[in-house]
C-alpha atoms as a PDB file:
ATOM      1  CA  UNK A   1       0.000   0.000   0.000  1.00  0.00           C
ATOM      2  CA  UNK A   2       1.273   3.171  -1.211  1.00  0.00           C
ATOM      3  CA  UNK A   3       0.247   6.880  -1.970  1.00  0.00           C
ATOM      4  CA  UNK A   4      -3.286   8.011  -1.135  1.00  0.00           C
ATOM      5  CA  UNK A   5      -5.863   8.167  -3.775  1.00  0.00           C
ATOM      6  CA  UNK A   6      -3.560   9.480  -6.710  1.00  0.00           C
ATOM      7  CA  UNK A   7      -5.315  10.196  -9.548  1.00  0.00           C
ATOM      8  CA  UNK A   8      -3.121   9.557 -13.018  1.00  0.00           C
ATOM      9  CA  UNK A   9      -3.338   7.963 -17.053  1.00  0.00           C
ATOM     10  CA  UNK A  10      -2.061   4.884 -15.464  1.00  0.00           C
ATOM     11  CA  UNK A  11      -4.335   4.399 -12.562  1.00  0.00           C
ATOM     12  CA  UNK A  12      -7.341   5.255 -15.179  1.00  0.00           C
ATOM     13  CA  UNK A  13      -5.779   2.401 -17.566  1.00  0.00           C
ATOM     14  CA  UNK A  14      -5.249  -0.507 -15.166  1.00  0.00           C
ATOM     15  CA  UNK A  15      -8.609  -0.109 -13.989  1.00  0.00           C
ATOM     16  CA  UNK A  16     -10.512   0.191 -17.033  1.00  0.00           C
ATOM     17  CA  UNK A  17     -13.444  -2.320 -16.239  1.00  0.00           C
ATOM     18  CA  UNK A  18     -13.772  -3.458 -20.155  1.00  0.00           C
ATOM     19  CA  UNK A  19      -9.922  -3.954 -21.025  1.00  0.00           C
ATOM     20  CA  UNK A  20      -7.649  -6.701 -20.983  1.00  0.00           C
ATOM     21  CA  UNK A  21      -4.683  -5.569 -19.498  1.00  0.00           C
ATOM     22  CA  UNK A  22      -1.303  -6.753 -20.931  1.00  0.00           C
ATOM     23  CA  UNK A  23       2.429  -5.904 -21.338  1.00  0.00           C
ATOM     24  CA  UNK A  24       2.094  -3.143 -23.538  1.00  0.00           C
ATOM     25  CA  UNK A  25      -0.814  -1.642 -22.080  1.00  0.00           C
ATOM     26  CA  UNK A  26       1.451  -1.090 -19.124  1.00  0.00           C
ATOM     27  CA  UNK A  27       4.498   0.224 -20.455  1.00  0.00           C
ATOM     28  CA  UNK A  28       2.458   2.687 -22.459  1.00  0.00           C
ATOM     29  CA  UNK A  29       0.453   4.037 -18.858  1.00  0.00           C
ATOM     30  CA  UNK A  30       4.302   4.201 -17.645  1.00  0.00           C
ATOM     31  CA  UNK A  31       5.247   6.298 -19.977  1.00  0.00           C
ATOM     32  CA  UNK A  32       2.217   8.721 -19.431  1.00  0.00           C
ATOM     33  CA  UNK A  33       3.226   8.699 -15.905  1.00  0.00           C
ATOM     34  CA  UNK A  34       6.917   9.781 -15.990  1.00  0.00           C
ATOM     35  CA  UNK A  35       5.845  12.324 -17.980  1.00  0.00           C
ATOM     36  CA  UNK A  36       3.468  13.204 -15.521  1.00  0.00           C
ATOM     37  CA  UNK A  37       5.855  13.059 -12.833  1.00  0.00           C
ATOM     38  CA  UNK A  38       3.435  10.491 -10.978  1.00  0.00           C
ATOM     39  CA  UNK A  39       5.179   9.180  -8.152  1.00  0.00           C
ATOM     40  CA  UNK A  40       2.820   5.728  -7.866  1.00  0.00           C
ATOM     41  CA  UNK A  41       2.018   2.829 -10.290  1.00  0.00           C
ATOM     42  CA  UNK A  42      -0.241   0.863  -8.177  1.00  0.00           C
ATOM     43  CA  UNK A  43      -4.168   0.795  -8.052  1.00  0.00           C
ATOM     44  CA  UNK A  44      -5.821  -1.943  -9.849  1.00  0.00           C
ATOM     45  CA  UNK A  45      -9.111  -2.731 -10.140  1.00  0.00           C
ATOM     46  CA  UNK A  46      -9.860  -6.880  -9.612  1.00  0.00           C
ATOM     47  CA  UNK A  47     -11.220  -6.794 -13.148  1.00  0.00           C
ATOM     48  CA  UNK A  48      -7.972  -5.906 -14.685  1.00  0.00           C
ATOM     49  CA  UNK A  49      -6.963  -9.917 -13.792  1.00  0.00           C
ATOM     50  CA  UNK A  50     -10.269 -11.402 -15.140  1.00  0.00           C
ATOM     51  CA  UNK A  51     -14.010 -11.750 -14.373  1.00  0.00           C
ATOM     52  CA  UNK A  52     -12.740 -14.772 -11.439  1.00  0.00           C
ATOM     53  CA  UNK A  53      -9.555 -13.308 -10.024  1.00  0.00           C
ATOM     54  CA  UNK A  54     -10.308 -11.510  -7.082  1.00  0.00           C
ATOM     55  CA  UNK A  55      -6.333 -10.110  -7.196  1.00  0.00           C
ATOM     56  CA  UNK A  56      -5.595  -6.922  -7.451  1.00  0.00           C
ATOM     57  CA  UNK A  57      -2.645  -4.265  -6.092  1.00  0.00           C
ATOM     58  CA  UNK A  58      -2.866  -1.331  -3.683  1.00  0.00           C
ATOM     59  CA  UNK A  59      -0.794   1.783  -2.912  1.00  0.00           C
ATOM     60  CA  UNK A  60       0.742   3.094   0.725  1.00  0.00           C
ATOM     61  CA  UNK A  61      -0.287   6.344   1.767  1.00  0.00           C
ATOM     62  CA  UNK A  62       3.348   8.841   1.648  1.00  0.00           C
ATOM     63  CA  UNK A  63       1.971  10.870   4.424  1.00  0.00           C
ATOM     64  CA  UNK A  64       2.756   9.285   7.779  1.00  0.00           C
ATOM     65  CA  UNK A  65       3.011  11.362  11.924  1.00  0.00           C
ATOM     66  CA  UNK A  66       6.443  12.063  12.391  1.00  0.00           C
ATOM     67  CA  UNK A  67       7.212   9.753  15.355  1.00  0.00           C
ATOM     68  CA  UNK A  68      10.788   9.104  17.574  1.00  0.00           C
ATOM     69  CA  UNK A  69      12.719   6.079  16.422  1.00  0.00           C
ATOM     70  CA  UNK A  70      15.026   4.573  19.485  1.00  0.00           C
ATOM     71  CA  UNK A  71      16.794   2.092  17.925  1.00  0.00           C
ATOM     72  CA  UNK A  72      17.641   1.663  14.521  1.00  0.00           C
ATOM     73  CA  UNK A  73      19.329  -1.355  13.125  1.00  0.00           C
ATOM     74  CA  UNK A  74      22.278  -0.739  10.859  1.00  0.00           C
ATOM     75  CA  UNK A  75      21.751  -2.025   7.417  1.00  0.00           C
ATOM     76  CA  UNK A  76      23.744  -4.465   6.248  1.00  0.00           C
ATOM     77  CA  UNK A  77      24.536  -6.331   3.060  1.00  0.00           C
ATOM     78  CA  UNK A  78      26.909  -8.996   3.274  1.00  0.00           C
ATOM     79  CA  UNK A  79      28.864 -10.156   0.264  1.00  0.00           C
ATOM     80  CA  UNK A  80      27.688 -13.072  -1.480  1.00  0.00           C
ATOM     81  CA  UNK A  81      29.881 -14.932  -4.523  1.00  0.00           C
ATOM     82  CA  UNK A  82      26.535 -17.140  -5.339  1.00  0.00           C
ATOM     83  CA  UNK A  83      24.582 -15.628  -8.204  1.00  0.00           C
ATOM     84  CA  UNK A  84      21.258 -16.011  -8.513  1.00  0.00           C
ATOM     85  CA  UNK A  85      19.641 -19.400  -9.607  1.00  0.00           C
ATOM     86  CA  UNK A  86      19.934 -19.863 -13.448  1.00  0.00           C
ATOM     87  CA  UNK A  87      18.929 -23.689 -13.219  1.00  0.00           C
ATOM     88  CA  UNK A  88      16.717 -24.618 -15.994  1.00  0.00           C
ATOM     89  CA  UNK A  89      13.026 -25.214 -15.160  1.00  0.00           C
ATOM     90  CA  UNK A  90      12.239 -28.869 -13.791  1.00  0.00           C
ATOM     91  CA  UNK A  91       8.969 -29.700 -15.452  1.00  0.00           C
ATOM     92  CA  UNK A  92       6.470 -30.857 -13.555  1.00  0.00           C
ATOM     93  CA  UNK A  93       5.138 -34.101 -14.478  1.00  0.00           C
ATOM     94  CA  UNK A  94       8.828 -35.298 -14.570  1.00  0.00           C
ATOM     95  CA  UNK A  95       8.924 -34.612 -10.723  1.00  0.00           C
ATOM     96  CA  UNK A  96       9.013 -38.243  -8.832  1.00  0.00           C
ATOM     97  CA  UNK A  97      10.416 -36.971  -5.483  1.00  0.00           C
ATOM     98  CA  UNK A  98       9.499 -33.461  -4.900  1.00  0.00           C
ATOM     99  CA  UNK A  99       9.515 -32.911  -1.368  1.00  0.00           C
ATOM    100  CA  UNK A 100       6.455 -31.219   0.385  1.00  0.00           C
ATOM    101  CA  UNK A 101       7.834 -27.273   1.681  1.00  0.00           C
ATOM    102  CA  UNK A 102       8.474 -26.886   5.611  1.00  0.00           C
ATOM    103  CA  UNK A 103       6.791 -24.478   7.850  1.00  0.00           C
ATOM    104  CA  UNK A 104       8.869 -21.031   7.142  1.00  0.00           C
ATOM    105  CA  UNK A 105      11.772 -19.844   8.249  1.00  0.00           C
ATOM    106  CA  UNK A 106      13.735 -23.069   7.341  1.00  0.00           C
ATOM    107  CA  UNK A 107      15.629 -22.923  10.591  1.00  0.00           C
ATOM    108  CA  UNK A 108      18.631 -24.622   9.483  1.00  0.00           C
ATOM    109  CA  UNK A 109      18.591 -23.433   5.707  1.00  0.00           C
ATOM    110  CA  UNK A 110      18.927 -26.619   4.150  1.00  0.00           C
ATOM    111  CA  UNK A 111      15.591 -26.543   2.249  1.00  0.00           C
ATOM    112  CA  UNK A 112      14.573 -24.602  -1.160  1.00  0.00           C
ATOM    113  CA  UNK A 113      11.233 -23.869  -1.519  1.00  0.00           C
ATOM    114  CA  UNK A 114       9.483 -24.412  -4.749  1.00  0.00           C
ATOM    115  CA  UNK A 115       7.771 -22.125  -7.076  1.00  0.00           C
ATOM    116  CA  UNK A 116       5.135 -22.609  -9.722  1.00  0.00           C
ATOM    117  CA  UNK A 117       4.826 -20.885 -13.032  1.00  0.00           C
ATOM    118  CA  UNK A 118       2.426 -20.831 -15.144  1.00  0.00           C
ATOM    119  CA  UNK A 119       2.909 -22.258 -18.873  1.00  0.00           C
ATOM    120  CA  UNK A 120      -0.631 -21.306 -20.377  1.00  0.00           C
ATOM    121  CA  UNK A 121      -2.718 -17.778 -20.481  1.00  0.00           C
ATOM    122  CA  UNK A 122      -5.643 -18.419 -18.097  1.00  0.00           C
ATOM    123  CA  UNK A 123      -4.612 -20.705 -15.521  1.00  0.00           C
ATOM    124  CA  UNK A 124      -7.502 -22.625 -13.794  1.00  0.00           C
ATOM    125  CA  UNK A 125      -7.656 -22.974 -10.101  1.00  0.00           C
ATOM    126  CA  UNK A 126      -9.489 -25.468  -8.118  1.00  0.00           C
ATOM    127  CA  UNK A 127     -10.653 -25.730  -4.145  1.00  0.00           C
ATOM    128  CA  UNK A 128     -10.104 -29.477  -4.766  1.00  0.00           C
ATOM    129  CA  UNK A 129      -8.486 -31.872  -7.015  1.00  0.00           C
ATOM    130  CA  UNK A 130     -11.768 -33.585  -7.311  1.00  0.00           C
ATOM    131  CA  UNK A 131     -13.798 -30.783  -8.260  1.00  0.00           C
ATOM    132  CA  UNK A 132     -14.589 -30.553 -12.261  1.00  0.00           C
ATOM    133  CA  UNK A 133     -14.842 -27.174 -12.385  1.00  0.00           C
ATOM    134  CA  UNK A 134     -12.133 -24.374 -11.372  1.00  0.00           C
ATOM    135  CA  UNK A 135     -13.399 -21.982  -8.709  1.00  0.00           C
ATOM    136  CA  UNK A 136     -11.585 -19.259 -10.410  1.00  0.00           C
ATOM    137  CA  UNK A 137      -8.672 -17.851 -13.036  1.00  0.00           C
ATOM    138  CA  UNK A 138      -5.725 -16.061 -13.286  1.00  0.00           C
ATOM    139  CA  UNK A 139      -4.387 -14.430 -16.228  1.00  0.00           C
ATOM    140  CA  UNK A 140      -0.414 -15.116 -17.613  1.00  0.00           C
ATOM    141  CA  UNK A 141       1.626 -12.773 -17.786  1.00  0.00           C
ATOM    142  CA  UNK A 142       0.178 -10.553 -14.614  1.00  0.00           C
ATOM    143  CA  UNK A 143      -0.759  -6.987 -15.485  1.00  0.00           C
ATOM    144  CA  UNK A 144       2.510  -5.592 -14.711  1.00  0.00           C
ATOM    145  CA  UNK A 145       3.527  -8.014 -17.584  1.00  0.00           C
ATOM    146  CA  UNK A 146       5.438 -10.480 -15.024  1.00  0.00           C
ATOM    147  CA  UNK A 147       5.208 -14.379 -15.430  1.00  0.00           C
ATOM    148  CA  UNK A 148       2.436 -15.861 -13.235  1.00  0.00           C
ATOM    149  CA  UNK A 149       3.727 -17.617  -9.891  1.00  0.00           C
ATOM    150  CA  UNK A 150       2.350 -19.523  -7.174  1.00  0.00           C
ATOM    151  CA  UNK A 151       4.452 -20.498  -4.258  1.00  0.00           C
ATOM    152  CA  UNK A 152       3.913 -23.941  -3.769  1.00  0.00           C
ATOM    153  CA  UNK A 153       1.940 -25.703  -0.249  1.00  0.00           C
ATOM    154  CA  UNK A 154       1.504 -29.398  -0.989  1.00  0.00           C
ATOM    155  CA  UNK A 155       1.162 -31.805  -4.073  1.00  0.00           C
ATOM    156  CA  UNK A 156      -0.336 -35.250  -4.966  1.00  0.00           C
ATOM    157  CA  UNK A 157       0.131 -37.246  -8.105  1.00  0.00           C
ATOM    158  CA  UNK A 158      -1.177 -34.637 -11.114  1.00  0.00           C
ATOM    159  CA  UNK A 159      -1.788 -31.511  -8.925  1.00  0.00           C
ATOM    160  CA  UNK A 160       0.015 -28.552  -6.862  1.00  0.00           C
ATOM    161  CA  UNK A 161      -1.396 -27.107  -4.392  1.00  0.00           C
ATOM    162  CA  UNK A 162      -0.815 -23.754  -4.296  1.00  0.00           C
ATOM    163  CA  UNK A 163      -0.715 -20.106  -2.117  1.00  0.00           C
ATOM    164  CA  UNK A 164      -2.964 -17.761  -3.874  1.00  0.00           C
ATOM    165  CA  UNK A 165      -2.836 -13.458  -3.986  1.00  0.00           C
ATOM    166  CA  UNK A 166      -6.765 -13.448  -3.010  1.00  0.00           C
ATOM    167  CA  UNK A 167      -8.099 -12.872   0.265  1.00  0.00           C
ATOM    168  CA  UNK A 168      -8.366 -14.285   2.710  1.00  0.00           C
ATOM    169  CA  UNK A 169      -4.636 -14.470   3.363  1.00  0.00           C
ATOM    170  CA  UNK A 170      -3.214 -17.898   3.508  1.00  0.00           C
ATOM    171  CA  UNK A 171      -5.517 -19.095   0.607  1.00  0.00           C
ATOM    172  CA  UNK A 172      -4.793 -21.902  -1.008  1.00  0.00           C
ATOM    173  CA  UNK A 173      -5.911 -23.588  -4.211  1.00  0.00           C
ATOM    174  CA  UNK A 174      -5.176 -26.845  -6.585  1.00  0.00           C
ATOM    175  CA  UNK A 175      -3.307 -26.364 -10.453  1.00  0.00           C
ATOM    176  CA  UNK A 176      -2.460 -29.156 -12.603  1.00  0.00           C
ATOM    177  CA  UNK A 177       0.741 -29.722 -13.340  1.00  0.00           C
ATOM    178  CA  UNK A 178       0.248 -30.097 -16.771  1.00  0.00           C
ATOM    179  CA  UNK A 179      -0.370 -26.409 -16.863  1.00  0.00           C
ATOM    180  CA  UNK A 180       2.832 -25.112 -14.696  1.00  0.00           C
ATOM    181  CA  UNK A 181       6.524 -25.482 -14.427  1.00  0.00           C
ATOM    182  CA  UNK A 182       8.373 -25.743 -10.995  1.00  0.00           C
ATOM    183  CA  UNK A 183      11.305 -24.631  -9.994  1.00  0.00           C
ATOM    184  CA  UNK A 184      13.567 -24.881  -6.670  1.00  0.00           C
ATOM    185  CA  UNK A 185      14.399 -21.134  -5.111  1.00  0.00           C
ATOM    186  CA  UNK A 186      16.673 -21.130  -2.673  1.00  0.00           C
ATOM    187  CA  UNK A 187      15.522 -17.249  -1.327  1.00  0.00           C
ATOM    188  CA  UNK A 188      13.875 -16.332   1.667  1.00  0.00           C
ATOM    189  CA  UNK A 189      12.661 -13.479   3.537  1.00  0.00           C
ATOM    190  CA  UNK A 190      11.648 -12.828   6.819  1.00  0.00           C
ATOM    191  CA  UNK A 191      10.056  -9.689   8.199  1.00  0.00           C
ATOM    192  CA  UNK A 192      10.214  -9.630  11.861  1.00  0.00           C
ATOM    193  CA  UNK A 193       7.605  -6.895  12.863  1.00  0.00           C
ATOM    194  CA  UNK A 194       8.666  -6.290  16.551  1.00  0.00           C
ATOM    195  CA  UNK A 195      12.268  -5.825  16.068  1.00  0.00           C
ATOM    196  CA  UNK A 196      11.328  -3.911  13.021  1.00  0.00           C
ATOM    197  CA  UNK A 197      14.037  -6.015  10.369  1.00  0.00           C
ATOM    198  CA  UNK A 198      14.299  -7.905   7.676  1.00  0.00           C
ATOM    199  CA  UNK A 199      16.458 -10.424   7.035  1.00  0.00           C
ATOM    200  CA  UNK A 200      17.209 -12.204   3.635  1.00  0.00           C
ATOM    201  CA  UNK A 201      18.728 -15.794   3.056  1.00  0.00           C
ATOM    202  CA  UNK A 202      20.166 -17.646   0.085  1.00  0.00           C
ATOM    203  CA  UNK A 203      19.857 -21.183   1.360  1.00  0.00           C
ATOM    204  CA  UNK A 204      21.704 -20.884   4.712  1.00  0.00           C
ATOM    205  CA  UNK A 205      24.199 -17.295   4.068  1.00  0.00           C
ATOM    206  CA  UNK A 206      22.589 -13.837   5.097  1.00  0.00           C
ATOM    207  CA  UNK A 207      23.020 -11.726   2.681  1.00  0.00           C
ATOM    208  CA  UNK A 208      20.783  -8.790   4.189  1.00  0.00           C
ATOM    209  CA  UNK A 209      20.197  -7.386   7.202  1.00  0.00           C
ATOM    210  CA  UNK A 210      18.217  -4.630   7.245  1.00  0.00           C
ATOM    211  CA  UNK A 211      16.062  -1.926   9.672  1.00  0.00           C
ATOM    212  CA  UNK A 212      12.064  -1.671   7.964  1.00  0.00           C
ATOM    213  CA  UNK A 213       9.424   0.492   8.702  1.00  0.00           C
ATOM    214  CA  UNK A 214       5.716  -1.313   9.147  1.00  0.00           C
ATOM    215  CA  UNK A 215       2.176  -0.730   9.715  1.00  0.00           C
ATOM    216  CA  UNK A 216       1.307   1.707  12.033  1.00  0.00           C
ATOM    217  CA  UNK A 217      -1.328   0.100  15.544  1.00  0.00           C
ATOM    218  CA  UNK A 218      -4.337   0.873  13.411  1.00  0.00           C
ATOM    219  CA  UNK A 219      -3.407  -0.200  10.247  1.00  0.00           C
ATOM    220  CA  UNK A 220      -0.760  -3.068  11.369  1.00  0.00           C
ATOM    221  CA  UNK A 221       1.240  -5.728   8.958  1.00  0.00           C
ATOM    222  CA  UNK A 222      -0.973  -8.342   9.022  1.00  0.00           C
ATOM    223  CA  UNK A 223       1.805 -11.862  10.060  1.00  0.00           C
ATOM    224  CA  UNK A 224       1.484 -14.718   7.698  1.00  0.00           C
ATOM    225  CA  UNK A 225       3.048 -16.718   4.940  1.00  0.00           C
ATOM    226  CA  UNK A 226       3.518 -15.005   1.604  1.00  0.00           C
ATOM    227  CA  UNK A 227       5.424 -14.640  -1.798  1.00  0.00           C
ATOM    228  CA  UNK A 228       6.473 -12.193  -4.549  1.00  0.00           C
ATOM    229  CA  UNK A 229       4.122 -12.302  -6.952  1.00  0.00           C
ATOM    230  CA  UNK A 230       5.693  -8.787  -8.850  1.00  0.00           C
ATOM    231  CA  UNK A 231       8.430  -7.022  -9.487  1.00  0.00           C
ATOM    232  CA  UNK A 232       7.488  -3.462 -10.386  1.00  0.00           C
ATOM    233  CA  UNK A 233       9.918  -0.682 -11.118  1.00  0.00           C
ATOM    234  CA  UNK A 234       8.975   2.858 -10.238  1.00  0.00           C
ATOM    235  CA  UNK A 235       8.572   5.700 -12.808  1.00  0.00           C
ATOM    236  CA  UNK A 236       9.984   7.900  -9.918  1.00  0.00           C
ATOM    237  CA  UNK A 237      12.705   6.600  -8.464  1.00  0.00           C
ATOM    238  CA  UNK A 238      12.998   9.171  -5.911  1.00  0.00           C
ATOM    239  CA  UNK A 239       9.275   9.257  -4.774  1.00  0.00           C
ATOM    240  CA  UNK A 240       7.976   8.100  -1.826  1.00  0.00           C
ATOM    241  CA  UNK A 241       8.215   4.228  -3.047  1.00  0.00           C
ATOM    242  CA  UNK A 242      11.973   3.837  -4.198  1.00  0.00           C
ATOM    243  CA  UNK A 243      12.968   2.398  -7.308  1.00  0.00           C
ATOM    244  CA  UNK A 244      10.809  -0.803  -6.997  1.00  0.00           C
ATOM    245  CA  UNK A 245       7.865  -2.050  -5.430  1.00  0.00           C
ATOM    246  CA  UNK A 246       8.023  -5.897  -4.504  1.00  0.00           C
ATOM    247  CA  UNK A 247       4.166  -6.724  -4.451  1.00  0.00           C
ATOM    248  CA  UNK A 248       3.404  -9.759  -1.865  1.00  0.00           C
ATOM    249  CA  UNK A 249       0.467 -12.589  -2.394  1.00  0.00           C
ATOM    250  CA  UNK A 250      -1.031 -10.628   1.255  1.00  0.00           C
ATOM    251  CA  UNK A 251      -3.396  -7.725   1.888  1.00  0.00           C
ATOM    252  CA  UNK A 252      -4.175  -6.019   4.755  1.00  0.00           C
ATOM    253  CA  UNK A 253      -6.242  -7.445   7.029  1.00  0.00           C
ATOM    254  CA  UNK A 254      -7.560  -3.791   8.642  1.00  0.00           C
ATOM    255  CA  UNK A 255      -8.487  -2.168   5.221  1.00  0.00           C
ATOM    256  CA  UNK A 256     -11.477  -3.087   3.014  1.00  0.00           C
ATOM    257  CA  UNK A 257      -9.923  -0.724   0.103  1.00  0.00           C
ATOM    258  CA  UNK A 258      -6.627   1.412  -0.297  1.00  0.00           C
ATOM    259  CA  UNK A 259      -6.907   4.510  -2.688  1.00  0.00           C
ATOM    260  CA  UNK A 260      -9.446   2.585  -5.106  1.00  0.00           C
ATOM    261  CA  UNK A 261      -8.199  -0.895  -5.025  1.00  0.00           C
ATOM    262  CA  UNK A 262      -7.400  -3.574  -2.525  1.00  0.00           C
ATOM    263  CA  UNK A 263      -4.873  -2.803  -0.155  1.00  0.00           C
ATOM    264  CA  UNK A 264      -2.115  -5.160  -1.488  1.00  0.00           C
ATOM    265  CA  UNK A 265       1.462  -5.883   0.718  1.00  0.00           C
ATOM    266  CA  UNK A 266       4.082  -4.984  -0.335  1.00  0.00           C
ATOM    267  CA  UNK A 267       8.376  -4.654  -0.345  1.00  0.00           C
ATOM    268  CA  UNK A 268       9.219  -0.702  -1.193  1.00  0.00           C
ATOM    269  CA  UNK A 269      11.745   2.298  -0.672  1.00  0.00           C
ATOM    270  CA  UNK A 270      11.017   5.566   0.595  1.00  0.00           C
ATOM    271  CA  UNK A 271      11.558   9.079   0.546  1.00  0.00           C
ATOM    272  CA  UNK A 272      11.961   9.193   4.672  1.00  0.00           C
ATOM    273  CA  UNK A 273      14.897   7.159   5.546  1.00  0.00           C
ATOM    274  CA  UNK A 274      14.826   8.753   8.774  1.00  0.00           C
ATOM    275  CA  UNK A 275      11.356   7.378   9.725  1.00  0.00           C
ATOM    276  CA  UNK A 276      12.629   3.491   8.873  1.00  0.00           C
ATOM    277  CA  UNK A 277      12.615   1.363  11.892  1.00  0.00           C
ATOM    278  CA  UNK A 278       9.711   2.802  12.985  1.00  0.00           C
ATOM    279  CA  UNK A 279       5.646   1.341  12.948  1.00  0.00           C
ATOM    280  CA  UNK A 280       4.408   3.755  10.235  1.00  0.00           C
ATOM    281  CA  UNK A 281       2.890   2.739   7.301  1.00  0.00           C
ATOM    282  CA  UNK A 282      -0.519   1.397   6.357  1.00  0.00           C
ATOM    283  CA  UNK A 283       0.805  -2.269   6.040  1.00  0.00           C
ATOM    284  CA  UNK A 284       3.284  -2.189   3.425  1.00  0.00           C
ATOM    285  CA  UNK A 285       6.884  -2.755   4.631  1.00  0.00           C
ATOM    286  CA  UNK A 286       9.507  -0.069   3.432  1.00  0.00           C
ATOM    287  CA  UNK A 287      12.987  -0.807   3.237  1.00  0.00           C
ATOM    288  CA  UNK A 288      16.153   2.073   2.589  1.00  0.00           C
ATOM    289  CA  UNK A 289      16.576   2.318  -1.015  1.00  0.00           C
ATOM    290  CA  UNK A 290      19.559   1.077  -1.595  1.00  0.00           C
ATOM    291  CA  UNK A 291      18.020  -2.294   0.095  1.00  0.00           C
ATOM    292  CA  UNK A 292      15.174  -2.579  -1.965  1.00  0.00           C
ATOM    293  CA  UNK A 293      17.167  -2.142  -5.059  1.00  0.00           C
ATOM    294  CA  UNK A 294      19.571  -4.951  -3.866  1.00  0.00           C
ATOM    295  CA  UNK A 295      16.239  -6.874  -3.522  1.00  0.00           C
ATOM    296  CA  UNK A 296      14.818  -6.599  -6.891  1.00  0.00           C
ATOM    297  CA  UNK A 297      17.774  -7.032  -8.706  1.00  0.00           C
ATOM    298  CA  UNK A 298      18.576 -10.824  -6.505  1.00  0.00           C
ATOM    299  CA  UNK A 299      15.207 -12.033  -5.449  1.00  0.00           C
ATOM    300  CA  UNK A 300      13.513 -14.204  -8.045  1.00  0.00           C
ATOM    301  CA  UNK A 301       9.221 -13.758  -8.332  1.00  0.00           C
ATOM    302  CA  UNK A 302       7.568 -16.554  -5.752  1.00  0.00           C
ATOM    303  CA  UNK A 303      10.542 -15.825  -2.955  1.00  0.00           C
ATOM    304  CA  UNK A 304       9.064 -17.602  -0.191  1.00  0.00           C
ATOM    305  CA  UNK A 305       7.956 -13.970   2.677  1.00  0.00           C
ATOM    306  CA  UNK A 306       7.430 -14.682   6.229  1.00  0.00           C
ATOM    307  CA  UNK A 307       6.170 -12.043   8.166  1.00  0.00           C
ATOM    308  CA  UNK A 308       6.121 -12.903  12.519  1.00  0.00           C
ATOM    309  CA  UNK A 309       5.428 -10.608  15.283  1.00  0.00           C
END
């Protein structure tokens, strides 16, 4: 969740109830932003993903009470010689001994979790592998023009279960396998909301440490198990966002709506360094800038979030 109710050619185009939303459609709004000078990409309507998806991607408000930050924690990224996972894609049906994900943080590192992407335009989505309908669809690529991903829950012979960007937070729902390829990632985040800090693994190294600002008592970070499901760079680099917002499978969980959409989660930068550390925000978490450019540029889409009080 971002800026508050801006009104701009891009937010008019991705939520244009009639239109299919796509790549192009996108990067054209972008470029009617920057030369607007808008500082925020994010308000989408749920239509924009389909007549079934019920995603869709708030903004932050940028005006927050100044308020007195006692301890900040240093950020930190530590070098790191391994580059980021350029294994080929595993397909699915080829999968005899994929191992079920643990319950997150992997507390010794030893275990990837695994990612879904999907291989066909509408992806179909079941409550149950015995169902022969799909409760609902999502659209490939995503309207930021990203490949579709699921972070994956469970399996059994033909099917995935999945984590889905819907509400209520923690959803999950059944793809075939047949219709995805899976991956191993070995990224994780965790967002620890009473120390205020992030931390970032690949497999068992640290390679960030980092002081974050969260949601303020009435508009808290909601705790749960998410993913990246986008990777959005900012037409204003220096605006209250950063460079990038990382958009999360969550929403808030004390807003209904968020400047004309849902109130999405979400990884950004900031304009207020000083006010990082600090319970703030309306739910998103917001990192330094230089952090959240480290983290778009190494965490792959479906990175495995954990956010714990």
């Amino acid at each position: 969740m971002c800026g508050r109710g801006l009104r701009h050619p891009l937010r008019y185009a991705l939520n244009e109830p009639t239109m299919t939303v796509d790549a192009s459609t996108v990067n054209s709004a972008v470029k009617v932003a920057r030369i607007l000078g808008v500082a925020c990409v994010l308000v989408v309507s749920a239509c924009s993903e389909g007549a079934s998806s019920t995603e869709a991607t708030g903004v932050e408000s940028a005006e927050v009470s100044m308020v007195t930050v006692s301890t900040v924690i240093p950020s930190t990224v530590i070098p790191s010689t391994v580059p980021p996972s350029t294994e080929p894609p595993i397909t699915a049906p080829l999968l005899v001994e994929w191992a079920e994900p643990e319950v997150l943080p992997y507390a010794d590192g030893s275990h990837d979790s695994w990612v879904a992407t999907s291989t066909v335009r509408e992806i179909a989505v079941y409550e149950d592998p015995n169902d022969l309908r799909p409760s609902q669809w999502f659209v490939s690529p995503t309207q930021f023009g990203g490949p579709r991903v699921f972070l994956i829950a469970g399996h059994q012979p033909g099917w995935l279960e999945v984590y889905l960007p819907v509400r209520p937070n923690g959803t999950t729902g059944w793809v075939r396998t047949v219709d995805v390829t899976v991956r191993a990632n070995p990224y994780r985040v965790l967002v620890e909301l009473d120390a205020g800090a992030v931390t970032v693994w690949h497999d068992a190294e640290v390679i960030l440490q980092t002081p974050a600002a969260t949601g303020r008592s009435d508009r808290p970070t909601p705790p749960g198990r998410f993913y990246l499901r986008d990777i959005i760079e900012n037409p204003v680099a220096n605006g209250p966002y950063g460079s990038h917002i990382l958009a999360l499978s969550g929403f808030s969980e004390a807003l209904e709506t968020f400047g004309g959409g849902l109130p999405a989660l979400a990884l950004h930068g900031t304009n207020q360094p000083d006010l990082v550390g600090a319970e703030v925000s309306s739910g998103c978490v917001r990192l330094l800038n230089g952090d959240i450019e480290f983290l778009a540029a190494s965490l792959p889409l479906g990175t495995p979030v954990e956010i714990v009080s």
